[in-house]
PDB file of N, CA and C in Angstrom:
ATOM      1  N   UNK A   1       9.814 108.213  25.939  1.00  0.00           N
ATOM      2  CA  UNK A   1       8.983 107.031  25.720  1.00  0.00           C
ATOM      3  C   UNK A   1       8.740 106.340  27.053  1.00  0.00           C
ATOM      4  N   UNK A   2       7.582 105.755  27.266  1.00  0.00           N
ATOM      5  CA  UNK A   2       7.491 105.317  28.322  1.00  0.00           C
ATOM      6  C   UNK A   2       7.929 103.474  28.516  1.00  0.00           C
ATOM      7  N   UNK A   3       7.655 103.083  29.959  1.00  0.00           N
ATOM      8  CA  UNK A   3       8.568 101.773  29.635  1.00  0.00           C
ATOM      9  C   UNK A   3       7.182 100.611  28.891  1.00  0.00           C
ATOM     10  N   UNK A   4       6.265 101.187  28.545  1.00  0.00           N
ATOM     11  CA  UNK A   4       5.336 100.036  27.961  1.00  0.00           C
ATOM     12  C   UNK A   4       5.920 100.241  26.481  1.00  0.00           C
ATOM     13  N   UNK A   5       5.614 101.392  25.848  1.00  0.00           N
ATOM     14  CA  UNK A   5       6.259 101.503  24.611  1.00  0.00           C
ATOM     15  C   UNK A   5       7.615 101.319  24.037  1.00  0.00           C
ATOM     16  N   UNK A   6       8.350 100.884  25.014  1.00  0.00           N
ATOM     17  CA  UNK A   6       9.593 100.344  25.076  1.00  0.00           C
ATOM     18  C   UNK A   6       9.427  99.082  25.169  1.00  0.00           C
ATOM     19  N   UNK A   7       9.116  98.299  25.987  1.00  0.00           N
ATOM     20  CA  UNK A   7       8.648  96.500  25.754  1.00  0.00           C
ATOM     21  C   UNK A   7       8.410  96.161  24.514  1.00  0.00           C
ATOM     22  N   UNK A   8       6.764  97.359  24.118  1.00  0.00           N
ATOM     23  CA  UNK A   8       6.065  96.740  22.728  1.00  0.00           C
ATOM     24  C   UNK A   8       7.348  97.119  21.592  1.00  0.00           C
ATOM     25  N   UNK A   9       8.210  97.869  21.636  1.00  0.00           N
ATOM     26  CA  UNK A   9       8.681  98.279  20.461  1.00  0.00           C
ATOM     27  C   UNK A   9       9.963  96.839  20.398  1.00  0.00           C
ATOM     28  N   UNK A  10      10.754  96.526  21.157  1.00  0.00           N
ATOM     29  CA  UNK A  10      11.287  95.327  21.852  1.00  0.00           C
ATOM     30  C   UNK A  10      10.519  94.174  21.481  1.00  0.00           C
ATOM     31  N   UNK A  11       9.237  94.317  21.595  1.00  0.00           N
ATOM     32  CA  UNK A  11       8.460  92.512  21.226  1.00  0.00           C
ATOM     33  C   UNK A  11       8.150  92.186  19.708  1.00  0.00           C
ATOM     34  N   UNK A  12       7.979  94.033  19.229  1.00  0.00           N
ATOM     35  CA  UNK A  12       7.962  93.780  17.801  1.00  0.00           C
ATOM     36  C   UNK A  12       8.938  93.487  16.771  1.00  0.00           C
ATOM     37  N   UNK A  13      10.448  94.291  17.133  1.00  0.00           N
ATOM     38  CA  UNK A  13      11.279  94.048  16.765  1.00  0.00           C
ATOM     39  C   UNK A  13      12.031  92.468  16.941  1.00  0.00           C
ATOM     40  N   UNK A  14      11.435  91.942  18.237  1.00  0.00           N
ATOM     41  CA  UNK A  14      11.951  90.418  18.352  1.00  0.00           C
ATOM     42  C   UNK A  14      11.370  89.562  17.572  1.00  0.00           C
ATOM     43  N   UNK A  15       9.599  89.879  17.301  1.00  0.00           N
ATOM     44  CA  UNK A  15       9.098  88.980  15.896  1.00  0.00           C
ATOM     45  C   UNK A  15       9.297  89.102  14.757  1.00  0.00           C
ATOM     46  N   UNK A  16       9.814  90.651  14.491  1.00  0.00           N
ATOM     47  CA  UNK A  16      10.559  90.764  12.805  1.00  0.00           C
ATOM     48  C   UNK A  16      11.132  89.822  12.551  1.00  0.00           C
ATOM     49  N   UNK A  17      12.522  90.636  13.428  1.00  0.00           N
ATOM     50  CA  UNK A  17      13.687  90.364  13.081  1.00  0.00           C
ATOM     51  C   UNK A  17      13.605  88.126  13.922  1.00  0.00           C
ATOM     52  N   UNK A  18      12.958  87.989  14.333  1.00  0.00           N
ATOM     53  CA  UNK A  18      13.032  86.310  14.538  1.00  0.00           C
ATOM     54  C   UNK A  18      12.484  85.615  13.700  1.00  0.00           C
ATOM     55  N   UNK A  19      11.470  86.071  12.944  1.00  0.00           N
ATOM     56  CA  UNK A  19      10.804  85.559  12.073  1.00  0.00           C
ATOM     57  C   UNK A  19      11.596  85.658  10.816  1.00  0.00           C
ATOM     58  N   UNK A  20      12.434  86.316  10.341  1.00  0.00           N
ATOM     59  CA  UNK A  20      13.393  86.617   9.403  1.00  0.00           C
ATOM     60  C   UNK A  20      14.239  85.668   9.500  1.00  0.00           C
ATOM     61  N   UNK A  21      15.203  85.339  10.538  1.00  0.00           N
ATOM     62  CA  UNK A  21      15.966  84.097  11.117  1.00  0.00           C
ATOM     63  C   UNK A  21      15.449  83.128  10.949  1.00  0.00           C
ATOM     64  N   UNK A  22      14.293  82.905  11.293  1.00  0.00           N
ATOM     65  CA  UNK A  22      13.682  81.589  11.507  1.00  0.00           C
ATOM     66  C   UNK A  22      13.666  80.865   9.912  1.00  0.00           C
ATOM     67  N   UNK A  23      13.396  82.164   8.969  1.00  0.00           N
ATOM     68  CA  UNK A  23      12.743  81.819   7.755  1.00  0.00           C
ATOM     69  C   UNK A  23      13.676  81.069   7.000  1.00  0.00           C
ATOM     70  N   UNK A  24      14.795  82.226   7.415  1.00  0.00           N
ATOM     71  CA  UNK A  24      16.333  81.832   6.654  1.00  0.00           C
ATOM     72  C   UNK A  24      17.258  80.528   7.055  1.00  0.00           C
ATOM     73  N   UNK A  25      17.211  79.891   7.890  1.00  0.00           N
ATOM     74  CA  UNK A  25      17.243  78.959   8.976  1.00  0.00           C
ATOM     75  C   UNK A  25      16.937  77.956   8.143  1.00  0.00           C
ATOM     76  N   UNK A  26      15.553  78.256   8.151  1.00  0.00           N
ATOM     77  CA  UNK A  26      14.124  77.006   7.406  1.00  0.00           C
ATOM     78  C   UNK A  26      15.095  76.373   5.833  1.00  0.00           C
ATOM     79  N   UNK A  27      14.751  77.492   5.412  1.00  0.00           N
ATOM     80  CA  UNK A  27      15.316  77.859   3.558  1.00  0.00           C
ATOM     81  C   UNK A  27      16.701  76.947   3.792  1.00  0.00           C
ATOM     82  N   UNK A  28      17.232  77.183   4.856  1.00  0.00           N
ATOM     83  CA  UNK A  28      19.045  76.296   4.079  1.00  0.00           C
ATOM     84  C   UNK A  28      19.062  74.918   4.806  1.00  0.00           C
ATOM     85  N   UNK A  29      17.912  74.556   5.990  1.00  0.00           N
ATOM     86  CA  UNK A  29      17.703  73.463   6.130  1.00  0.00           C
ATOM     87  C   UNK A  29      17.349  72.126   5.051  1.00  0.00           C
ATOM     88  N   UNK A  30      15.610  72.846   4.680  1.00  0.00           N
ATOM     89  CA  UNK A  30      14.773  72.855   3.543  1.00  0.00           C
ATOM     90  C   UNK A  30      14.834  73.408   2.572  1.00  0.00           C
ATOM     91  N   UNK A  31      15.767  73.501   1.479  1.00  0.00           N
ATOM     92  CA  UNK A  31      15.541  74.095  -0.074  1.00  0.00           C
ATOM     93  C   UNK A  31      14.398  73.317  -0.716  1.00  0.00           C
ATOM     94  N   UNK A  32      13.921  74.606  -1.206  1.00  0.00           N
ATOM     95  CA  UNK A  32      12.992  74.015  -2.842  1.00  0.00           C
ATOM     96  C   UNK A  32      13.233  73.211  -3.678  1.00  0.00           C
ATOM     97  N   UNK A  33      12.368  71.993  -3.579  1.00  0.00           N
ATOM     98  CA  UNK A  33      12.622  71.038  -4.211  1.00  0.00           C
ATOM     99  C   UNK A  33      12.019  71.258  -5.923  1.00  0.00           C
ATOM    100  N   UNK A  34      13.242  70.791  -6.687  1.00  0.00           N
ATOM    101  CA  UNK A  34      12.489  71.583  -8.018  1.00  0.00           C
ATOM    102  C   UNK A  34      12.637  70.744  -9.041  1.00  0.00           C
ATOM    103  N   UNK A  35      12.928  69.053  -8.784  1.00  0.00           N
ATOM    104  CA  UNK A  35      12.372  67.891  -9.642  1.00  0.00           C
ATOM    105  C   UNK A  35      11.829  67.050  -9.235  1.00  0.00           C
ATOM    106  N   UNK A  36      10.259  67.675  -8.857  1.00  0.00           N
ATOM    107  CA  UNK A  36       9.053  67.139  -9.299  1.00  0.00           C
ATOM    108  C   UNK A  36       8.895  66.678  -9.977  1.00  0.00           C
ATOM    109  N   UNK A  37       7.527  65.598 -10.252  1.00  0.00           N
ATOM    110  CA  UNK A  37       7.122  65.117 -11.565  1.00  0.00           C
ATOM    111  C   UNK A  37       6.273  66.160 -11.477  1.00  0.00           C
ATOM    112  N   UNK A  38       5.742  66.299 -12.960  1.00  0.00           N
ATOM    113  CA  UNK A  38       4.860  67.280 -13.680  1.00  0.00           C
ATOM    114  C   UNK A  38       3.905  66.334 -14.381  1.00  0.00           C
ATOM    115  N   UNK A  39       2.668  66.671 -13.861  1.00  0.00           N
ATOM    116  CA  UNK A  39       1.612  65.694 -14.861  1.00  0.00           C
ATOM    117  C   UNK A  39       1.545  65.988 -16.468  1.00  0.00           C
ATOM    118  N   UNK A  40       1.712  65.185 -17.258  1.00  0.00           N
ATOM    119  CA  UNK A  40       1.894  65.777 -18.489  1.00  0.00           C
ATOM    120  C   UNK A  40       0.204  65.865 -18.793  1.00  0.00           C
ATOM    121  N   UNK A  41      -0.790  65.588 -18.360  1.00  0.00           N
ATOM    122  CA  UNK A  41      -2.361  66.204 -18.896  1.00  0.00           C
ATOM    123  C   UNK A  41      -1.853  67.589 -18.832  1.00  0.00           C
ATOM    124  N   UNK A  42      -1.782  67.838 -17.171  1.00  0.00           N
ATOM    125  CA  UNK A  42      -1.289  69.372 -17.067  1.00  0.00           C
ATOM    126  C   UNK A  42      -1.213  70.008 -17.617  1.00  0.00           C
ATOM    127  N   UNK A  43       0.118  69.886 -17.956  1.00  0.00           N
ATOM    128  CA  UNK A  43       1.493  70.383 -18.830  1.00  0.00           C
ATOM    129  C   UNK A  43       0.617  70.457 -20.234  1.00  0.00           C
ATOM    130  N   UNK A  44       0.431  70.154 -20.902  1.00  0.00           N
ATOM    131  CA  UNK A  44      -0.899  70.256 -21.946  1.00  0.00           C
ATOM    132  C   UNK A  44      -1.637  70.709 -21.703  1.00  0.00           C
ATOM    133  N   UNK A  45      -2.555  70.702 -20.478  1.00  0.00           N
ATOM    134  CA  UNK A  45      -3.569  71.953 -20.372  1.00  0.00           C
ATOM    135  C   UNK A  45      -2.889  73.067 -20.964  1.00  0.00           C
ATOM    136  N   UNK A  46      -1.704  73.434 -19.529  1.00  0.00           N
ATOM    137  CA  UNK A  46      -1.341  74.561 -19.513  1.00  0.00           C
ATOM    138  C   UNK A  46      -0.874  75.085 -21.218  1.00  0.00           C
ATOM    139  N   UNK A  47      -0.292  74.605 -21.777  1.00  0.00           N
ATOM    140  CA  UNK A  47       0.205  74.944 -22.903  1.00  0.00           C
ATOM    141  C   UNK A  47      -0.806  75.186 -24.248  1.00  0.00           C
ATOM    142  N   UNK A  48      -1.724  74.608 -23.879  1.00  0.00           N
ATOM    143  CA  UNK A  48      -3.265  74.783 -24.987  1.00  0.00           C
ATOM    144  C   UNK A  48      -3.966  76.164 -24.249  1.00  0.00           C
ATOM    145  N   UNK A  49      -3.767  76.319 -22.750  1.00  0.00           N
ATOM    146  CA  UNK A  49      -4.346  77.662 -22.902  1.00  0.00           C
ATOM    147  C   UNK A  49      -3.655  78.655 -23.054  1.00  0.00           C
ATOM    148  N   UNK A  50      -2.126  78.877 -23.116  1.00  0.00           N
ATOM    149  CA  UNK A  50      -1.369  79.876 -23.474  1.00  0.00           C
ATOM    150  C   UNK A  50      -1.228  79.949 -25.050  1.00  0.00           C
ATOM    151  N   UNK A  51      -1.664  79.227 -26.005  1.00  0.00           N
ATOM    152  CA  UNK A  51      -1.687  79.553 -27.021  1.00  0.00           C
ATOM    153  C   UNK A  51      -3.113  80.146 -27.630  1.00  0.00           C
ATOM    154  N   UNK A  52      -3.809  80.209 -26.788  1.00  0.00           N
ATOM    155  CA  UNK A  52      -5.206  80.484 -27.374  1.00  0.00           C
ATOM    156  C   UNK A  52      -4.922  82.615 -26.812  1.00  0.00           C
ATOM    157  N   UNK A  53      -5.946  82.988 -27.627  1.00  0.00           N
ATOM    158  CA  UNK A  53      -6.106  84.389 -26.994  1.00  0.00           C
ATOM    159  C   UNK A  53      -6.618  84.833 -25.709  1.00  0.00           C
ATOM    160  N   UNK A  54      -6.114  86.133 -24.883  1.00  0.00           N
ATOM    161  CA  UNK A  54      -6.254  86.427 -24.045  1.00  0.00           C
ATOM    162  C   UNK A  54      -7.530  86.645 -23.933  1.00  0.00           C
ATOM    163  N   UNK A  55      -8.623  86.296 -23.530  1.00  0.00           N
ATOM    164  CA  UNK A  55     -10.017  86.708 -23.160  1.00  0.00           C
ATOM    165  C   UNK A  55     -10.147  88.080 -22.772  1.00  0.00           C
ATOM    166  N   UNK A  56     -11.055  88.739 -23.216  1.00  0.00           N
ATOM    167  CA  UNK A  56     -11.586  90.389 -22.913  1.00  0.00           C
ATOM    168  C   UNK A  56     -12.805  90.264 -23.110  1.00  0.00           C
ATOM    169  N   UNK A  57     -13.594  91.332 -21.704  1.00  0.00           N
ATOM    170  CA  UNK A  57     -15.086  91.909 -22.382  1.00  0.00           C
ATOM    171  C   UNK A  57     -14.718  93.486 -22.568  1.00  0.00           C
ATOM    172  N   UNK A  58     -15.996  93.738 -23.333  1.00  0.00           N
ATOM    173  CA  UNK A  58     -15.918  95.294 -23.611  1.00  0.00           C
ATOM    174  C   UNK A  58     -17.119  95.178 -23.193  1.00  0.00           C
ATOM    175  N   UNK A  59     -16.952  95.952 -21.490  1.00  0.00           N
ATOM    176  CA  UNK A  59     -17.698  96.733 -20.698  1.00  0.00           C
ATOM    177  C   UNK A  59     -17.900  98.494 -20.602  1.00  0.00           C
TER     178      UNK A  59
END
């Protein structure tokens, strides 16, 4: 291998694998916050269209 393809293989592996760190880092800094309010219109939308039928054409 030559020494350019040695750098690039080196620069790629440093943005994987840093970007992986970074992410994991982020995540136990910042957890998902998961009590929200929920708009109850919403929450009723959503639930009036899961009871209705799945829409299909016959193409």
């Amino acid at each position: 291998m030559s020494a350019t393809a040695i750098v690039m293989l080196l620069v790629s592996i440093i943005i994987v694998w840093g970007g992986l760190i970074a992410s994991i880092i982020f995540l136990r800094l910042r957890p998902e916050v998961e009590d929200l309010y929920e708009d109850p219109d919403l929450v009723r939308e959503d639930e009036e269209r899961a009871s209705q039928p799945h829409p299909f054409r016959d193409t």
